[in-house]
C-alpha atoms as a PDB file:
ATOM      1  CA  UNK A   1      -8.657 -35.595  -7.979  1.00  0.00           C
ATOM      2  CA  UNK A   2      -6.503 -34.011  -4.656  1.00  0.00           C
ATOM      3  CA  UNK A   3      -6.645 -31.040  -3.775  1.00  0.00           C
ATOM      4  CA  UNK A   4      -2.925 -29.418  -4.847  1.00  0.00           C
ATOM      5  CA  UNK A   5      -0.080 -28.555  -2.295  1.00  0.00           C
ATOM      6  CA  UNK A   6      -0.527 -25.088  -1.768  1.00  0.00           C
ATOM      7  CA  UNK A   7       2.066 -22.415  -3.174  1.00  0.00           C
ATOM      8  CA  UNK A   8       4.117 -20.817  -1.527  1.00  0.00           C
ATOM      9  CA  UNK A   9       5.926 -18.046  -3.016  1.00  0.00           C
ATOM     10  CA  UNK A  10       9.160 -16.033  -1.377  1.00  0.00           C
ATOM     11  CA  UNK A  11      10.147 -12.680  -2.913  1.00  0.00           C
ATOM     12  CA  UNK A  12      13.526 -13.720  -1.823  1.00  0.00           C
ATOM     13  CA  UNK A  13      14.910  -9.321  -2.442  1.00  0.00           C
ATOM     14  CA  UNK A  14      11.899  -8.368  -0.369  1.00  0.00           C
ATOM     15  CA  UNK A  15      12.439 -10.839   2.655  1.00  0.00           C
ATOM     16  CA  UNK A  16      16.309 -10.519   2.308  1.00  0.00           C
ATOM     17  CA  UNK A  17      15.556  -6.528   2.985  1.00  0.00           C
ATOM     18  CA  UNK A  18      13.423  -6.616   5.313  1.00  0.00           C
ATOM     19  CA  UNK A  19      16.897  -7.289   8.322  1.00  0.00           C
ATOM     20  CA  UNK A  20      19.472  -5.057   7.988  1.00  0.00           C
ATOM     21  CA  UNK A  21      22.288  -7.785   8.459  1.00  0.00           C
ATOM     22  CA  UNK A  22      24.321  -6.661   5.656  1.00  0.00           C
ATOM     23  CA  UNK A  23      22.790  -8.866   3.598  1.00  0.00           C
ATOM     24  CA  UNK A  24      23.957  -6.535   0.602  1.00  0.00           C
ATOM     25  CA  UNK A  25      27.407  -7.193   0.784  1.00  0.00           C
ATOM     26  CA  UNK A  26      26.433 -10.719  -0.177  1.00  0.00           C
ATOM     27  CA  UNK A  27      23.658 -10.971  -1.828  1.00  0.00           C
ATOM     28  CA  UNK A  28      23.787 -14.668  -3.382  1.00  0.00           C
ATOM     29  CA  UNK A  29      24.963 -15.778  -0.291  1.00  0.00           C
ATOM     30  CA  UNK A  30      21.767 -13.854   2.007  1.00  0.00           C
ATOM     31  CA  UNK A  31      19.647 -15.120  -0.443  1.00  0.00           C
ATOM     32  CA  UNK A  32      21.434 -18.868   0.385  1.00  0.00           C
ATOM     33  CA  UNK A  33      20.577 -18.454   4.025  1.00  0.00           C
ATOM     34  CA  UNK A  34      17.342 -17.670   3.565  1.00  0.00           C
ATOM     35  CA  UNK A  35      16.352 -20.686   1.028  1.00  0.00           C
ATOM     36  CA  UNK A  36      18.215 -22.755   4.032  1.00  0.00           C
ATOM     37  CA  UNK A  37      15.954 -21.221   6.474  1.00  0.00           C
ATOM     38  CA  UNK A  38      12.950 -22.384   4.697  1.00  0.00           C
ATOM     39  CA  UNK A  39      13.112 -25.731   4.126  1.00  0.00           C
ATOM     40  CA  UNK A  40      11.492 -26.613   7.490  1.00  0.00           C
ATOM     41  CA  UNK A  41       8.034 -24.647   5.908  1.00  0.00           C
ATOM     42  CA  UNK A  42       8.063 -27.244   2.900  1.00  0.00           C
ATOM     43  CA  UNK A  43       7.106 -29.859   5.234  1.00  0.00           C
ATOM     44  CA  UNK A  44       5.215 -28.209   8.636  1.00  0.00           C
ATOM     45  CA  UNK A  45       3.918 -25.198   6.435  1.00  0.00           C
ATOM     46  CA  UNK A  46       2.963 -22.117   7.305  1.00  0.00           C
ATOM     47  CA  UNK A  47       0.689 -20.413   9.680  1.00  0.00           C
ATOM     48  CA  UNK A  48      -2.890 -21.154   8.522  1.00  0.00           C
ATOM     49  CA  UNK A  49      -1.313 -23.275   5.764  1.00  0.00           C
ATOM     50  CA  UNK A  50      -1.116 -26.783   6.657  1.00  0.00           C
ATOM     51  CA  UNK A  51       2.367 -28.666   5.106  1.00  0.00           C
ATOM     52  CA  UNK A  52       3.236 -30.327   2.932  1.00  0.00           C
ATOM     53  CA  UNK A  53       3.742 -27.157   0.489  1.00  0.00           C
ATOM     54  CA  UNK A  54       5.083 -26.116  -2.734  1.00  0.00           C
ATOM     55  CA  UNK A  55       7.701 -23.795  -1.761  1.00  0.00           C
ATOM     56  CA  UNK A  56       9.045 -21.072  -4.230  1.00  0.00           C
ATOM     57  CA  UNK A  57      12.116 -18.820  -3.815  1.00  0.00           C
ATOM     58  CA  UNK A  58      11.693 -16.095  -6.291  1.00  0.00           C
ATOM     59  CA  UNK A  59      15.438 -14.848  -6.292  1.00  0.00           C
ATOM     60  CA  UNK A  60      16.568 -11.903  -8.870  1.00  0.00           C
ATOM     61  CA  UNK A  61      19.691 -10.038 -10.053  1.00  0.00           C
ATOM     62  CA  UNK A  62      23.263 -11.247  -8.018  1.00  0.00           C
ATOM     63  CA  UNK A  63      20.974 -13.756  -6.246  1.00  0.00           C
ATOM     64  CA  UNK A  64      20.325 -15.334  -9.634  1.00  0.00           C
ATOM     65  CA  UNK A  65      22.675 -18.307  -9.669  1.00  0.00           C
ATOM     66  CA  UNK A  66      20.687 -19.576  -6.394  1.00  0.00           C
ATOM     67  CA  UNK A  67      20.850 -23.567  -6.819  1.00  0.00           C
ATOM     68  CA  UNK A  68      17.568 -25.257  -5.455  1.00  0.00           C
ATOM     69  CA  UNK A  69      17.545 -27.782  -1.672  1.00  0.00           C
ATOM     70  CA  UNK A  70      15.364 -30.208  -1.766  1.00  0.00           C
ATOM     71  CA  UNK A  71      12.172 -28.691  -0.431  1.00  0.00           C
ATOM     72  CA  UNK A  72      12.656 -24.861  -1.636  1.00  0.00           C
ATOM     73  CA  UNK A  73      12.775 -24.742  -5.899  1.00  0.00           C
ATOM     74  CA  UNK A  74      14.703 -21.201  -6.588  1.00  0.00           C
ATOM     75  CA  UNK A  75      12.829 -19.481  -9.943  1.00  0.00           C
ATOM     76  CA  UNK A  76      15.235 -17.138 -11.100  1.00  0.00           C
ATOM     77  CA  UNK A  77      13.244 -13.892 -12.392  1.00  0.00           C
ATOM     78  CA  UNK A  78      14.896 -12.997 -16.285  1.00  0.00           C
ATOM     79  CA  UNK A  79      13.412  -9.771 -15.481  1.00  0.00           C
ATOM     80  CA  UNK A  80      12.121  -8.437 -12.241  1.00  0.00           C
ATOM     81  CA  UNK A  81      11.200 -10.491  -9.181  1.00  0.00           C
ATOM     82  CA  UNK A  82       7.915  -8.984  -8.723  1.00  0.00           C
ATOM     83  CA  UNK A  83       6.691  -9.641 -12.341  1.00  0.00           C
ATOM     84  CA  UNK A  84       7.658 -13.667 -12.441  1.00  0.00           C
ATOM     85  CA  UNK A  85       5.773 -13.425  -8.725  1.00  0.00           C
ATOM     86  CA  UNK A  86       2.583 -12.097 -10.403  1.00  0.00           C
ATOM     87  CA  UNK A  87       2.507 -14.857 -13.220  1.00  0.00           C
ATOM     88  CA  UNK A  88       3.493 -17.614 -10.342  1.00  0.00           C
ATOM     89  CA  UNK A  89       0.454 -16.283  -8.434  1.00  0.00           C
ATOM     90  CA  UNK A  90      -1.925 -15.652 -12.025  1.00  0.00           C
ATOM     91  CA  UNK A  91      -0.731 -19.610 -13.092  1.00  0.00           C
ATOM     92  CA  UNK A  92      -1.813 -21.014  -9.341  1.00  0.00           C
ATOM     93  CA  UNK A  93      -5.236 -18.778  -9.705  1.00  0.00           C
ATOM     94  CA  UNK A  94      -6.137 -20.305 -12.794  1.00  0.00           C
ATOM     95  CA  UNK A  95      -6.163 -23.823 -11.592  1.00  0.00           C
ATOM     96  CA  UNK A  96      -6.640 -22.819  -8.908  1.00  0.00           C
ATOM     97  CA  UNK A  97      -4.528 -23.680  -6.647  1.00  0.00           C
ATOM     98  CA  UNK A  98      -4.403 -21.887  -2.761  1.00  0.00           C
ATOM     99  CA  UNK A  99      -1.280 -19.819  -2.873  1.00  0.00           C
ATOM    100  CA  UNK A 100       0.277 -17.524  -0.668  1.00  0.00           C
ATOM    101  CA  UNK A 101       2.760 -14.674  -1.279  1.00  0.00           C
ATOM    102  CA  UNK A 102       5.629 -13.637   1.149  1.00  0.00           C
ATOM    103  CA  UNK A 103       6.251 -10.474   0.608  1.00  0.00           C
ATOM    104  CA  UNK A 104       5.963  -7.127   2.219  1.00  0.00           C
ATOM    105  CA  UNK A 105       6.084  -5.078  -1.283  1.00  0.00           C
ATOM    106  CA  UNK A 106       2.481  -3.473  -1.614  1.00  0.00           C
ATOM    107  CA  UNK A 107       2.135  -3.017  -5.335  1.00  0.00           C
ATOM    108  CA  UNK A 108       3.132  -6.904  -5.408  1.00  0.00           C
ATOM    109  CA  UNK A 109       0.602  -7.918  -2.924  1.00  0.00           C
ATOM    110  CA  UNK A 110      -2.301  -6.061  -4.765  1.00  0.00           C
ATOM    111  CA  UNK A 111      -0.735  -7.692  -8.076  1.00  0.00           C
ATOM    112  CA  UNK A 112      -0.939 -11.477  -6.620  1.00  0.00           C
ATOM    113  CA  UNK A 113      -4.289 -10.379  -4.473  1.00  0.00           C
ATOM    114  CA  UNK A 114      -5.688  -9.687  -7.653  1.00  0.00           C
ATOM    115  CA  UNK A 115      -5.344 -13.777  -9.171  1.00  0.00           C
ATOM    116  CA  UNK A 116      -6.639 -14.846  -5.600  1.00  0.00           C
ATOM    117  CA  UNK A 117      -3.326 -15.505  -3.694  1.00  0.00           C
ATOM    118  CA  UNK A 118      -2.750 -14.415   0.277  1.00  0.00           C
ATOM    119  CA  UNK A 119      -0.016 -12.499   1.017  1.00  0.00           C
ATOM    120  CA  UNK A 120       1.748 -12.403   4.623  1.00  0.00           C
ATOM    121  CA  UNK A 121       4.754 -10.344   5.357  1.00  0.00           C
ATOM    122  CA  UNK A 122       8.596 -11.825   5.828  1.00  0.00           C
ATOM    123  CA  UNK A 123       7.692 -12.185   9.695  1.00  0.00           C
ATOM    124  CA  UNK A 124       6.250 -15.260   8.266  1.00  0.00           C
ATOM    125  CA  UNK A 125       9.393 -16.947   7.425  1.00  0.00           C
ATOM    126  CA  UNK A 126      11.972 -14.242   9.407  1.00  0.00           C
ATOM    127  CA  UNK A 127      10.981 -13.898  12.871  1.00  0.00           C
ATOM    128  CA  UNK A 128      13.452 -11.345  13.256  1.00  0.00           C
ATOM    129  CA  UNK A 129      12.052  -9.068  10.348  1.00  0.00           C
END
């Protein structure tokens, strides 16, 4: 059997947040930008993650309506972000399945830590964060 593409989730709130661009005036359309800015990690991956990968954008509250590109699949959260990013991250540990989490939220990192996922701050996939 392959090895799995490895999973990539974005807490889309968290690395929206992390620039001060006024991002919250807009919030669908930050979140927009940055799925668009992340469709060149489906492919090349991420640092210490070798491409092709799974890439999730876990988008939340006015971001909900988010539409998917191909490379980047948008999970809207029913609920909060951080909890659908904990089951994404429990699911991929089960299989498992090498997954990392984008986020620079500390209770979320020690949730996803705990089913085996990395987590990396927006820098990642912002430079400018």
């Amino acid at each position: 059997m392959p090895n799995p593409l490895a999973l990539v989730i974005v807490d889309a709130a968290n690395v929206v947040g992390s620039v001060p661009d006024g991002w919250w005036r807009d919030r669908r359309g930050a979140a927009e930008r940055l799925r668009d800015s992340l469709v060149p990690y489906a492919s090349d991956g991420l640092p210490g993650v070798p491409g092709p990968v799974d890439l999730v954008l876990v988008v939340e509250g006015r971001a909900r309506d988010v539409a998917p590109v191909p490379g980047v699949r948008v999970e809207a959260a029913p609920g909060s972000g951080d909890d659908l990013i904990a089951a994404l991250a429990a699911e991929a540990g089960a299989v498992p399945r090498p997954c990392v989490v984008v986020t620079a939220d500390r209770e979320l990192r020690r949730r996803a830590e705990a089913h085996g996922a990395r987590c990396t701050g927006p820098r990642t996939v912002r430079p400018g964060a």
